[in-house]
PDB file of N, CA and C in Angstrom:
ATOM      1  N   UNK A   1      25.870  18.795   8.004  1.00  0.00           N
ATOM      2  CA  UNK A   1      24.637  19.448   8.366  1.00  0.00           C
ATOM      3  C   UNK A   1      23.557  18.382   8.559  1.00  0.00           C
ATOM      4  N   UNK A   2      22.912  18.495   9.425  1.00  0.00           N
ATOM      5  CA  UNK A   2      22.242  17.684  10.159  1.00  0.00           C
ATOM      6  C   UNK A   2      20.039  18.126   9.477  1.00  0.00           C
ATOM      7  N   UNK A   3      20.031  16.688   8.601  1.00  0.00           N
ATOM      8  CA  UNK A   3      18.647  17.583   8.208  1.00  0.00           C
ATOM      9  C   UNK A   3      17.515  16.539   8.812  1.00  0.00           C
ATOM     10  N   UNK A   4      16.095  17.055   8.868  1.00  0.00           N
ATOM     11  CA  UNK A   4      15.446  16.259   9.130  1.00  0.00           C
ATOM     12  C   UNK A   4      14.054  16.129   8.379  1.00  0.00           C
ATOM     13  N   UNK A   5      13.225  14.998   8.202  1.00  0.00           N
ATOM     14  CA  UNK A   5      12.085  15.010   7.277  1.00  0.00           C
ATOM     15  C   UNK A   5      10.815  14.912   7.859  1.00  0.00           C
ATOM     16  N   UNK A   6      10.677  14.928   8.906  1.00  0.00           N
ATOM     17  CA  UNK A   6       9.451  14.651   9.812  1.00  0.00           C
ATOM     18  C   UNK A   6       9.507  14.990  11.000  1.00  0.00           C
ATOM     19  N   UNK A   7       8.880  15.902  11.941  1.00  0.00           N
ATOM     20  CA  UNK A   7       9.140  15.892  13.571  1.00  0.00           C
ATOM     21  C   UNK A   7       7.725  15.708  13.955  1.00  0.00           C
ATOM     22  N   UNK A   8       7.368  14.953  14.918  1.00  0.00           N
ATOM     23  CA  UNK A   8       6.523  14.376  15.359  1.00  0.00           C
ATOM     24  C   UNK A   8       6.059  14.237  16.761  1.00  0.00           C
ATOM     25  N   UNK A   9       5.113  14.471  17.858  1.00  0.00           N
ATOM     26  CA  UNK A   9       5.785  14.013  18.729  1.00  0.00           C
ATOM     27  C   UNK A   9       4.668  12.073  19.013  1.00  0.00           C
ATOM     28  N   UNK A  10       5.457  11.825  19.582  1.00  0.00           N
ATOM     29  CA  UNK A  10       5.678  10.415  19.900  1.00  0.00           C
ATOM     30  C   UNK A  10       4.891   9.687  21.222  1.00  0.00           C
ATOM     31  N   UNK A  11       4.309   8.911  21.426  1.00  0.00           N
ATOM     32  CA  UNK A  11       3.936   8.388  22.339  1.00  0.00           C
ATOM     33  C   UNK A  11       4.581   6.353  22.630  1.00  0.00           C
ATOM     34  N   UNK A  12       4.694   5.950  21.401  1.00  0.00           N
ATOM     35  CA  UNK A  12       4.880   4.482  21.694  1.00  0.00           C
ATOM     36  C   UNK A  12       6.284   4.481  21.697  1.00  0.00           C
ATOM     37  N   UNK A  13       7.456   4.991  21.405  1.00  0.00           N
ATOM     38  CA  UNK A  13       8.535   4.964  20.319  1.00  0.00           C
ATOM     39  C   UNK A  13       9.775   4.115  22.017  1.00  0.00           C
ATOM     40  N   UNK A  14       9.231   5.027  23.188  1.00  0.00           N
ATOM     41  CA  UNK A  14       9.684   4.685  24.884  1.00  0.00           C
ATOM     42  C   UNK A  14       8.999   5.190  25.435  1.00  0.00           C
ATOM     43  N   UNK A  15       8.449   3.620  26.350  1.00  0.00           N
ATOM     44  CA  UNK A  15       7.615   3.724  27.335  1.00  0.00           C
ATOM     45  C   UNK A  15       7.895   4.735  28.264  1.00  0.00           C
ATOM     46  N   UNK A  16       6.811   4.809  28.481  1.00  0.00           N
ATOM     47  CA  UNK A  16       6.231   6.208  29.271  1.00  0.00           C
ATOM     48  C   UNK A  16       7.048   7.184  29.327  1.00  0.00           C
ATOM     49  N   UNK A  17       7.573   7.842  28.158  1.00  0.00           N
ATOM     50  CA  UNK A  17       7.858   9.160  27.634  1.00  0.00           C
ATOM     51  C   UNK A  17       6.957   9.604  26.746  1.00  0.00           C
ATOM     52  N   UNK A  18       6.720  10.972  26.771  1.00  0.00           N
ATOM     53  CA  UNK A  18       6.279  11.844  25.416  1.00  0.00           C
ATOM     54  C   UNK A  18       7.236  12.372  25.027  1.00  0.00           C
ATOM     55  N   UNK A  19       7.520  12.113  23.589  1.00  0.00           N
ATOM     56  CA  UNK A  19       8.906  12.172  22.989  1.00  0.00           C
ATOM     57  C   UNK A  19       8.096  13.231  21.754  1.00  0.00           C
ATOM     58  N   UNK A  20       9.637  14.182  21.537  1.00  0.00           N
ATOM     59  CA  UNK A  20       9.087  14.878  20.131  1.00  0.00           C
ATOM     60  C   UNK A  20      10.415  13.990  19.518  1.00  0.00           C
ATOM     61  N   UNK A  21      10.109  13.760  18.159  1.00  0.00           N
ATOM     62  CA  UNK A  21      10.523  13.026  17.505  1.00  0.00           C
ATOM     63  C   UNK A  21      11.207  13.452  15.890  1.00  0.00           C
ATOM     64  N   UNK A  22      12.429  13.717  15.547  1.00  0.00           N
ATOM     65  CA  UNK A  22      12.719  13.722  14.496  1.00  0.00           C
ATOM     66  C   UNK A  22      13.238  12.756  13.406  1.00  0.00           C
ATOM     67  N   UNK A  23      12.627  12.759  12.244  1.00  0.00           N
ATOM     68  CA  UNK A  23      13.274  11.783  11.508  1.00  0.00           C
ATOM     69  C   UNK A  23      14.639  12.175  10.568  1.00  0.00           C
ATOM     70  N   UNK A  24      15.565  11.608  11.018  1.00  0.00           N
ATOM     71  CA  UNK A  24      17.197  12.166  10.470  1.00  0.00           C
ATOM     72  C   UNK A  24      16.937  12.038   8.953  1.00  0.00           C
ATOM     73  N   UNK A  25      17.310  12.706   7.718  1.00  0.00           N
ATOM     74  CA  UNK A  25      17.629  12.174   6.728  1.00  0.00           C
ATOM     75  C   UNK A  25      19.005  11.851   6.423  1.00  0.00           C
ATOM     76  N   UNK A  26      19.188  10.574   5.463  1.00  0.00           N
ATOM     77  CA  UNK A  26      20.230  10.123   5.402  1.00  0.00           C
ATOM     78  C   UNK A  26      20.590   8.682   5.535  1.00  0.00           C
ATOM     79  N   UNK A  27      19.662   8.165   6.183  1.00  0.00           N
ATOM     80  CA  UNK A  27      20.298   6.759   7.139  1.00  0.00           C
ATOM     81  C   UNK A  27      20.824   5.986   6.142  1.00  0.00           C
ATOM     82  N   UNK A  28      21.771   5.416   6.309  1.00  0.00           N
ATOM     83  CA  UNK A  28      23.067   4.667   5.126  1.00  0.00           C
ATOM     84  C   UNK A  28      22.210   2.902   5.146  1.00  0.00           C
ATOM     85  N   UNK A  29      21.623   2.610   6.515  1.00  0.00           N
ATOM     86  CA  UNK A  29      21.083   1.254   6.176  1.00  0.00           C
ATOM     87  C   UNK A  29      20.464   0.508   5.241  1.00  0.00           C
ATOM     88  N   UNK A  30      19.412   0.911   5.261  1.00  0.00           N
ATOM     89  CA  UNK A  30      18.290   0.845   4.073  1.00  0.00           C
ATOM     90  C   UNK A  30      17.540  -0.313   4.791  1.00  0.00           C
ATOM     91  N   UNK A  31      17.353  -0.653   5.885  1.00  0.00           N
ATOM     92  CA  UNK A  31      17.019  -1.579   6.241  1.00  0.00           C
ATOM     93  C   UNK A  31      15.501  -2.298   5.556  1.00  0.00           C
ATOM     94  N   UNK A  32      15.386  -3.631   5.325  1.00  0.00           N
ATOM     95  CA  UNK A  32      14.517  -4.139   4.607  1.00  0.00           C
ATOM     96  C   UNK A  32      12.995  -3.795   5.411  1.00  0.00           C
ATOM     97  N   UNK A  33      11.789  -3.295   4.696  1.00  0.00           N
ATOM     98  CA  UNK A  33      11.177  -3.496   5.791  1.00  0.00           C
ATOM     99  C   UNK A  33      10.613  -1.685   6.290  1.00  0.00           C
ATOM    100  N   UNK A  34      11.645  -1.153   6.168  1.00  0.00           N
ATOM    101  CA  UNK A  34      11.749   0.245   6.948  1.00  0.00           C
ATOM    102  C   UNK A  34      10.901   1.083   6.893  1.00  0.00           C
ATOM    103  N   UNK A  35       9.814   1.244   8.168  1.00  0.00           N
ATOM    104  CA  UNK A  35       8.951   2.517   7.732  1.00  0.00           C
ATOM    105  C   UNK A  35       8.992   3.948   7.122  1.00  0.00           C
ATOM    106  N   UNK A  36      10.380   4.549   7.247  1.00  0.00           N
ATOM    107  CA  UNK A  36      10.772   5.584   6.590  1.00  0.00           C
ATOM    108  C   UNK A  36      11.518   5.554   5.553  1.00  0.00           C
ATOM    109  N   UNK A  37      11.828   5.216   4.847  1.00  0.00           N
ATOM    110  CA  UNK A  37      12.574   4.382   3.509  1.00  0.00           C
ATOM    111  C   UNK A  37      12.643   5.988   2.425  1.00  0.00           C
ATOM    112  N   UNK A  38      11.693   6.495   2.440  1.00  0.00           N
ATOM    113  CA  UNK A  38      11.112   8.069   2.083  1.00  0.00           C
ATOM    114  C   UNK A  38      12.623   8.868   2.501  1.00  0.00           C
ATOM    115  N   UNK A  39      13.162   8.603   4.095  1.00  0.00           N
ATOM    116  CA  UNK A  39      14.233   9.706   4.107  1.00  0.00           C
ATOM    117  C   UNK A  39      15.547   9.225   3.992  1.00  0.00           C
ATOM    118  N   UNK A  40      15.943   8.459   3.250  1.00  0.00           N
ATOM    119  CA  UNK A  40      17.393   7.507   3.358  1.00  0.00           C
ATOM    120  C   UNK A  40      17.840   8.916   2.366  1.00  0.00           C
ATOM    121  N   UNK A  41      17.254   9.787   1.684  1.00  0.00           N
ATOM    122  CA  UNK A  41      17.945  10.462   0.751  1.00  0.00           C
ATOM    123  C   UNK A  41      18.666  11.622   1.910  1.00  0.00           C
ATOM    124  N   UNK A  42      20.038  11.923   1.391  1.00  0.00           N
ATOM    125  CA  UNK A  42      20.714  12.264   2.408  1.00  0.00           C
ATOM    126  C   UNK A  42      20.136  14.346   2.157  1.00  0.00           C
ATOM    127  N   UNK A  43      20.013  14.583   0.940  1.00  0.00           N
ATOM    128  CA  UNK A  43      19.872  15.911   0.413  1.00  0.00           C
ATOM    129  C   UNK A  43      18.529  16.748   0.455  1.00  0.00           C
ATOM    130  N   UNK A  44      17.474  15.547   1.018  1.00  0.00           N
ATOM    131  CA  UNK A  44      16.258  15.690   1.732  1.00  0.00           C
ATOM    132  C   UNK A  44      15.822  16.535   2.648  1.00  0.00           C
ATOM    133  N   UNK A  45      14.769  17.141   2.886  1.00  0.00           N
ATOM    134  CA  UNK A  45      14.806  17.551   4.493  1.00  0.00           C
ATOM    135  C   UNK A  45      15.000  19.133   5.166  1.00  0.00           C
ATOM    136  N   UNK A  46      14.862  19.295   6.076  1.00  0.00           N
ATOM    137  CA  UNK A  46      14.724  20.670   6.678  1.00  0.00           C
ATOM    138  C   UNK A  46      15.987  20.534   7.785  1.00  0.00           C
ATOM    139  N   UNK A  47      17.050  21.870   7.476  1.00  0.00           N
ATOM    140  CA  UNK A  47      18.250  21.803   8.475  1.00  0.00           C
ATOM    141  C   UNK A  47      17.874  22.048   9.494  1.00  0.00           C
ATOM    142  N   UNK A  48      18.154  20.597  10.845  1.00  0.00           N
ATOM    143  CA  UNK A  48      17.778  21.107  12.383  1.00  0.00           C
ATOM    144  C   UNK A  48      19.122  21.952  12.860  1.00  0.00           C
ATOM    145  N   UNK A  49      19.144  23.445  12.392  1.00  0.00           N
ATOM    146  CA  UNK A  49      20.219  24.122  13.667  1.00  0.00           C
ATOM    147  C   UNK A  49      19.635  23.951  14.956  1.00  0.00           C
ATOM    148  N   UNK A  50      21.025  24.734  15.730  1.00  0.00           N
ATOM    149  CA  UNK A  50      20.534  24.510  17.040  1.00  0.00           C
ATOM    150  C   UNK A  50      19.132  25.726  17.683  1.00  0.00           C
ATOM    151  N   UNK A  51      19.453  26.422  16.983  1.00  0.00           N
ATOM    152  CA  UNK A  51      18.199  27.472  17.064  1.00  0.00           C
ATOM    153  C   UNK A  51      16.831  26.987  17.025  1.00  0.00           C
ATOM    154  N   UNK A  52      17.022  26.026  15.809  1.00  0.00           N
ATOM    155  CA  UNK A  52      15.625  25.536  15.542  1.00  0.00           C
ATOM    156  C   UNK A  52      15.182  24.472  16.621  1.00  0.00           C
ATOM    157  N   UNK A  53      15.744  23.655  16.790  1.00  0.00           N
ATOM    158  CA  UNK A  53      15.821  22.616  18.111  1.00  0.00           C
ATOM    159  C   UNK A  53      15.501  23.343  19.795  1.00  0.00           C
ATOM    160  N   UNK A  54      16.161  24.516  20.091  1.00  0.00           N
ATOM    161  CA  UNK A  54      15.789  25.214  20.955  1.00  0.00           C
ATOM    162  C   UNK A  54      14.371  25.694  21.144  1.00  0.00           C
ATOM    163  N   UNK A  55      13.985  26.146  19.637  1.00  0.00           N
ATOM    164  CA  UNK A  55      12.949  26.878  19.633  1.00  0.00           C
ATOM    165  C   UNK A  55      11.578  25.816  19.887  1.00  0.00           C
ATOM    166  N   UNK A  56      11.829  24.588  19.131  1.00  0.00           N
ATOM    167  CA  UNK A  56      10.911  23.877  19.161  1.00  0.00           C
ATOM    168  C   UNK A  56      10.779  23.079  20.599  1.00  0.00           C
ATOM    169  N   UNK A  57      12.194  23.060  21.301  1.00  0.00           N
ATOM    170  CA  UNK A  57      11.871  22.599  23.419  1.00  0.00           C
ATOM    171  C   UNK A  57      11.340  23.751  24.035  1.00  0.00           C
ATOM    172  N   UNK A  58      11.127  24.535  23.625  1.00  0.00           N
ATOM    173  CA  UNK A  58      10.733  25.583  24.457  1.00  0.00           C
ATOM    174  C   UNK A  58       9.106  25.926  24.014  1.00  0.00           C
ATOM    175  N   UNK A  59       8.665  25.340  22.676  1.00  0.00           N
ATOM    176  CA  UNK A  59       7.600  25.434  22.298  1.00  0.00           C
ATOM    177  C   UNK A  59       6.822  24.352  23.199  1.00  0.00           C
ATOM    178  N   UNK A  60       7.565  22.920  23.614  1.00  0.00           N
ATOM    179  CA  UNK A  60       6.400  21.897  23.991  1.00  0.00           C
ATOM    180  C   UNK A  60       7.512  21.956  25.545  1.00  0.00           C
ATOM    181  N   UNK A  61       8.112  22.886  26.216  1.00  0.00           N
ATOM    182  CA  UNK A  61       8.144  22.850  27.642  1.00  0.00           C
ATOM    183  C   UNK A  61       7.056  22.279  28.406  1.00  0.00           C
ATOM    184  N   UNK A  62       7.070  21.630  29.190  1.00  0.00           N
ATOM    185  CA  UNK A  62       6.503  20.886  30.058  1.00  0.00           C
ATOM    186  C   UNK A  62       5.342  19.795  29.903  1.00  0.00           C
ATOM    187  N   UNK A  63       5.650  19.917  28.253  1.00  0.00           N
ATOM    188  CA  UNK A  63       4.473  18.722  27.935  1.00  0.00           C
ATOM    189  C   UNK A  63       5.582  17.614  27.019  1.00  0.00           C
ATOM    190  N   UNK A  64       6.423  17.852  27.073  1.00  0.00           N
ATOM    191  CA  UNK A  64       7.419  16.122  26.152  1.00  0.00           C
ATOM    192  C   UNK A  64       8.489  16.141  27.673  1.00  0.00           C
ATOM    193  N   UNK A  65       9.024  14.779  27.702  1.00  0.00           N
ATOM    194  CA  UNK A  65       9.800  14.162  28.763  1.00  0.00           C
ATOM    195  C   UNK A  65      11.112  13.621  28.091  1.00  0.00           C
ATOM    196  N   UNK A  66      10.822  13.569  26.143  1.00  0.00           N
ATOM    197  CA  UNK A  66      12.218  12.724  25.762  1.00  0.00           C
ATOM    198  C   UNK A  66      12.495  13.599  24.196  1.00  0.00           C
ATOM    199  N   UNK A  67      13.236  13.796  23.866  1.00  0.00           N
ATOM    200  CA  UNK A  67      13.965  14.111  22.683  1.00  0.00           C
ATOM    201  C   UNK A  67      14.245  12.513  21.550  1.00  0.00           C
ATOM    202  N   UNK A  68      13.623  12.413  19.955  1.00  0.00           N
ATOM    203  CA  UNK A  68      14.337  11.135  19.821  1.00  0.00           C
ATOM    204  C   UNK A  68      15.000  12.140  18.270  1.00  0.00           C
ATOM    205  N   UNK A  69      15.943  11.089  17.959  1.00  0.00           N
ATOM    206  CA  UNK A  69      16.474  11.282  16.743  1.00  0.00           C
ATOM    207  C   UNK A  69      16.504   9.788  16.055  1.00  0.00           C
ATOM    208  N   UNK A  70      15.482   9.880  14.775  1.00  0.00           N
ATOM    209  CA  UNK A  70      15.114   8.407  14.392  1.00  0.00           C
ATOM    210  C   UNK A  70      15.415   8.437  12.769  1.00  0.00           C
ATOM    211  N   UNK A  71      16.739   7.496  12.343  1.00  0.00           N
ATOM    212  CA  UNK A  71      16.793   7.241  11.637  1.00  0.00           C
ATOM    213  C   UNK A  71      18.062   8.098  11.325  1.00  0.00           C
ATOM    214  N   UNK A  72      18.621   8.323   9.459  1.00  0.00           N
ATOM    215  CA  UNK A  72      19.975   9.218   9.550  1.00  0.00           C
ATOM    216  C   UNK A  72      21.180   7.951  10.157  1.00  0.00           C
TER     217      UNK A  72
END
């Protein structure tokens, strides 16, 4: 199950997209440094079904250009 801790939408993340942006929980890296360090916990977070993901492209139709999945 696929969860997430933050959705956002995005302007710097790729050039010249408006991106809505989720932050995966989970990510196994831990990378040093990491601005989200908050969601490495895997049990964290709000489940993105696909319902919910639908609901939320259809909420910002014609104003986002990119989908991201960051982190997880």
């Amino acid at each position: 199950m696929l969860k997430f801790t933050d959705e956002q939408i995005a302007f710097q993340e790729v050039p010249n997209e408006v991106s809505l942006a989720f932050t995966i929980a989970g990510c196994p890296l831990g990378c040093k440094g990491c601005h989200s360090s908050y969601s490495w916990h895997s049990e964290q977070g709000t489940r993105l079904s696909p319902d919910y993901l639908l609901h939320r492209l259809a909420s910002y139709d014609g104003l986002i250009s990119c989908v991201l999945f960051l982190g997880g």
